[in-house]
Protein backbone atom coordinates (compact mmCIF):
# COMPACT_ATOMS: atom_id res chain seq x y z
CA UNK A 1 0.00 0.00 0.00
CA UNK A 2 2.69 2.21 0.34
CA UNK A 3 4.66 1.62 -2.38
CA UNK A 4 1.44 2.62 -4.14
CA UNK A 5 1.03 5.36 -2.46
CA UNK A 6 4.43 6.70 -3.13
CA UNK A 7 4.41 5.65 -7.22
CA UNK A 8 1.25 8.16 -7.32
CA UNK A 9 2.43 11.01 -5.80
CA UNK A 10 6.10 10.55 -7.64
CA UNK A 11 3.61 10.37 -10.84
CA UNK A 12 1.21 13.51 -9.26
CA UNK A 13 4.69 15.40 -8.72
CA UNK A 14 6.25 14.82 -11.98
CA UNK A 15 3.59 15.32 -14.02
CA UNK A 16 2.39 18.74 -12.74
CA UNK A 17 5.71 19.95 -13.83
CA UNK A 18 6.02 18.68 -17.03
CA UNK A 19 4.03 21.61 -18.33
CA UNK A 20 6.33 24.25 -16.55
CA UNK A 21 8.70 26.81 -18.81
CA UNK A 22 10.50 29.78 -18.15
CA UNK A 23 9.69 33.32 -18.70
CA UNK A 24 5.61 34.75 -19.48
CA UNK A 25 4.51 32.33 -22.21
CA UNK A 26 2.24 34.81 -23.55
CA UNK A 27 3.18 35.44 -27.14
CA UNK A 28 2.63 39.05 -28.81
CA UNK A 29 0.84 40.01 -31.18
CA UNK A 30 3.49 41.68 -33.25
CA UNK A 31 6.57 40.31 -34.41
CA UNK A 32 8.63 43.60 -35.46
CA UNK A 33 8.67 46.91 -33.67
CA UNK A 34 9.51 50.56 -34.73
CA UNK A 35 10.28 52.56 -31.24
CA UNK A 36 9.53 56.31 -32.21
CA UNK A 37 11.54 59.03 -31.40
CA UNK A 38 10.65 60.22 -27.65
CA UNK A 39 8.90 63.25 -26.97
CA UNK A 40 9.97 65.06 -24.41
CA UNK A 41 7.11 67.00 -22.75
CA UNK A 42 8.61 66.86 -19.10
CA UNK A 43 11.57 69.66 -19.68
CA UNK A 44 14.25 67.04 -18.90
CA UNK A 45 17.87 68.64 -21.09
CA UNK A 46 18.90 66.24 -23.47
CA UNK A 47 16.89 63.41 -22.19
CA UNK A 48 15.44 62.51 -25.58
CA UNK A 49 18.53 60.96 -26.97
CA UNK A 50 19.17 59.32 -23.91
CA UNK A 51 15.77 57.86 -23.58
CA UNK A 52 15.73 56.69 -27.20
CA UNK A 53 19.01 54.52 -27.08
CA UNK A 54 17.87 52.64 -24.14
CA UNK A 55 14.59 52.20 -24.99
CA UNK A 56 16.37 50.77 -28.58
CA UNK A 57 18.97 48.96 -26.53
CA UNK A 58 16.21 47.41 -24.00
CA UNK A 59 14.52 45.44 -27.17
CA UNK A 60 17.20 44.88 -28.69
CA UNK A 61 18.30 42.76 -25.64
CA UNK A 62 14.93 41.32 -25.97
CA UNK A 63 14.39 38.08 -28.78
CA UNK A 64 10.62 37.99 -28.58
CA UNK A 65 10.93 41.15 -31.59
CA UNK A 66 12.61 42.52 -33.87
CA UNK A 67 13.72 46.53 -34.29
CA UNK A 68 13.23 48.07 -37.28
CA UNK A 69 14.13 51.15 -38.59
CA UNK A 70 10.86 52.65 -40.11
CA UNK A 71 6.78 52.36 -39.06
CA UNK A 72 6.76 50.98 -42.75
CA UNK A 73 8.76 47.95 -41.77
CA UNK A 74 6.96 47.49 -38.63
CA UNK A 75 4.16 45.26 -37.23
CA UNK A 76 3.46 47.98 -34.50
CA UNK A 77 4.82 51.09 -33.65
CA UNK A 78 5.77 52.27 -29.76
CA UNK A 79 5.25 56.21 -29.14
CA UNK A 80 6.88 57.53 -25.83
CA UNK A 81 6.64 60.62 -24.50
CA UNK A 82 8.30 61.84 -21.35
CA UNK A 83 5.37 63.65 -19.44
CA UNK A 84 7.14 64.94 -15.95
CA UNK A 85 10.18 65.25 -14.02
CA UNK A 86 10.67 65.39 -10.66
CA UNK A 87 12.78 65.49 -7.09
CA UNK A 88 11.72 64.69 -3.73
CA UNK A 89 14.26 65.56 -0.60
CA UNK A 90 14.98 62.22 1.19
CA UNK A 91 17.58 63.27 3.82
CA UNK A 92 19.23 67.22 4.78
CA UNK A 93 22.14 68.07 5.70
CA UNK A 94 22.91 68.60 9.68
CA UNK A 95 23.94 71.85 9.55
CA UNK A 96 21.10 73.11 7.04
CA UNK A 97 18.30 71.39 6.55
CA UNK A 98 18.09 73.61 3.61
CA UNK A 99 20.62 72.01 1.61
CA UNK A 100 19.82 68.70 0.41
CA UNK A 101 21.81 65.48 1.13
CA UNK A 102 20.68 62.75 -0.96
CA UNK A 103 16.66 62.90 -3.02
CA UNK A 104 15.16 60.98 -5.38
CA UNK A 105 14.85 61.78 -8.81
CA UNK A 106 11.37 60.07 -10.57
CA UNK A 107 10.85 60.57 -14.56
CA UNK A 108 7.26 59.52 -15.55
CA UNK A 109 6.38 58.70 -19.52
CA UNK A 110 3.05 57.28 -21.12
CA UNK A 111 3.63 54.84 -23.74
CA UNK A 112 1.25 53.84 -26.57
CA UNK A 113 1.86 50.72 -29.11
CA UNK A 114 -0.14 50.97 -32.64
CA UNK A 115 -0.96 47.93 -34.91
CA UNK A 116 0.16 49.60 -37.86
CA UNK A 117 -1.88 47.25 -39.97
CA UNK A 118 -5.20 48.09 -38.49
CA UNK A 119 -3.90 51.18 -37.32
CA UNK A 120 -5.69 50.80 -34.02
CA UNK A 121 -4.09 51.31 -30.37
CA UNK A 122 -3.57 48.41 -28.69
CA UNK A 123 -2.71 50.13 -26.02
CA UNK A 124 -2.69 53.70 -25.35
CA UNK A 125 -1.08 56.00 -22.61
CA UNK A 126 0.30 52.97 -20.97
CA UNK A 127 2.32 54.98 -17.71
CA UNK A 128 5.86 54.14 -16.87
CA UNK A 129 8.00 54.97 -14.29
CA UNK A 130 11.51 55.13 -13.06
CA UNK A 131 12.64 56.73 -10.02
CA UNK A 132 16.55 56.36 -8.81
CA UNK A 133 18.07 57.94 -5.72
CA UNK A 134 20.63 60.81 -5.96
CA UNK A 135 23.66 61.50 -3.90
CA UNK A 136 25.06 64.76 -3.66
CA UNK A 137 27.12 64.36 -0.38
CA UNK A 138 29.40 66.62 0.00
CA UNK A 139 31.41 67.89 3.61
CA UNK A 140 30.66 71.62 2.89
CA UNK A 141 27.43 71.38 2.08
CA UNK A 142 25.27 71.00 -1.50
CA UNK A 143 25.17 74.09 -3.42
CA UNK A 144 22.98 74.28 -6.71
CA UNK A 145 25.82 73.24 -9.10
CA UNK A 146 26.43 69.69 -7.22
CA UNK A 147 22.98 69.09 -7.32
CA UNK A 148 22.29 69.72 -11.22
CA UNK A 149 25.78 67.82 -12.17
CA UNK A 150 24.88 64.92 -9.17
CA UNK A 151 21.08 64.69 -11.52
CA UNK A 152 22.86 65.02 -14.41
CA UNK A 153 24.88 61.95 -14.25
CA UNK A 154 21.98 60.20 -13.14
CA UNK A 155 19.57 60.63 -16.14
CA UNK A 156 21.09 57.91 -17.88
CA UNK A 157 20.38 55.50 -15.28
CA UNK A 158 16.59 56.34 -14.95
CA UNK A 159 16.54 56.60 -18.53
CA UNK A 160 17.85 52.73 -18.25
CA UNK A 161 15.67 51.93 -15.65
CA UNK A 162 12.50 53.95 -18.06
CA UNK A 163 13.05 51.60 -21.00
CA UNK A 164 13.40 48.54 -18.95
CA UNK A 165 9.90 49.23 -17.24
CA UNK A 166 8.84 50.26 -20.90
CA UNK A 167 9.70 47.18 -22.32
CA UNK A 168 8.07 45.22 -20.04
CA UNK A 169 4.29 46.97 -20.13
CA UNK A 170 4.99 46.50 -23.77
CA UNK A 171 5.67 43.01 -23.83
CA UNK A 172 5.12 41.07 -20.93
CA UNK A 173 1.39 39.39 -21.35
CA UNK A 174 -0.17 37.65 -17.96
């Protein structure tokens, strides 16, 4: 009886794996992609460029499509546009609570994919976000300029961080 017993939960066990794979399973309904130029409607300097490559690069790291250079090309087309920018104060300095120590930055986009072949949405104004953390630490205190150059080096990492979270509302089916 227990030998039984054991062969059918080995079998029970085995067999509710066998259908198991890695990553969504959902397939998409689109098999190349043209990724628009951003728009940049949140004021962020030079953050269209930046945006652009990594949203390129993200896909490209991607095999479920394939880039293309033109809409014509394309089984859908991806439109982002960069809608606000924005700091929050996380922790002050000791000696002036004025001066910021450390904040995070947050850029927020809305994405929209097109079938170009019905030229209907499928989705439209999708939101994405990325928010990273900023240091600006500094034993004299943070003046204006350490705070624009300590953001500036960090809009390629939410620009990174963007695409990746773009990528996935754009491709990711559950």
């Amino acid at each position: 009886m227990r030998a039984f017993l054991l062969v059918c939960l080995t079998v029970l066990f085995l067999s509710g794996c066998s259908n198991y794979h890695l990553g969504t399973g959902g397939q998409v309904s689109f098999h190349t992609l043209y990724v628009a130029p951003v728009v940049n409607e949140a004021g962020v300097p030079q953050a269209v460029a930046i945006v652009s490559t990594q949203l390129r690069e993200a896909f490209l790291h991607d095999a479920r499509v394939v880039l293309v250079n033109t809409p014509e090309e394309a089984d859908a087309t991806l439109n982002v546009r960069l809608v606000s920018y924005g700091r929050k104060v996380k922790t002050h300095e000791s000696f002036d609570t004025g001066l910021a120590r450390n904040f995070d930055v947050t850029l927020n986009a809305e994405a929209t994919l097109t079938d170009n072949h019905s030229r209907k949405p499928i989705f439209e104004n999708r939101k994405a976000q990325a928010v990273r953390e900023v240091f600006a630490d500094n034993q004299s205190g943070i003046g204006t300029s350490q705070q624009l150059q300590a953001e500036y080096q960090t809009i390629p990492l939410l620009a990174e961080t963007l695409a990746k979270n773009i990528r996935g509302i754009t491709l990711d089916i559950w």
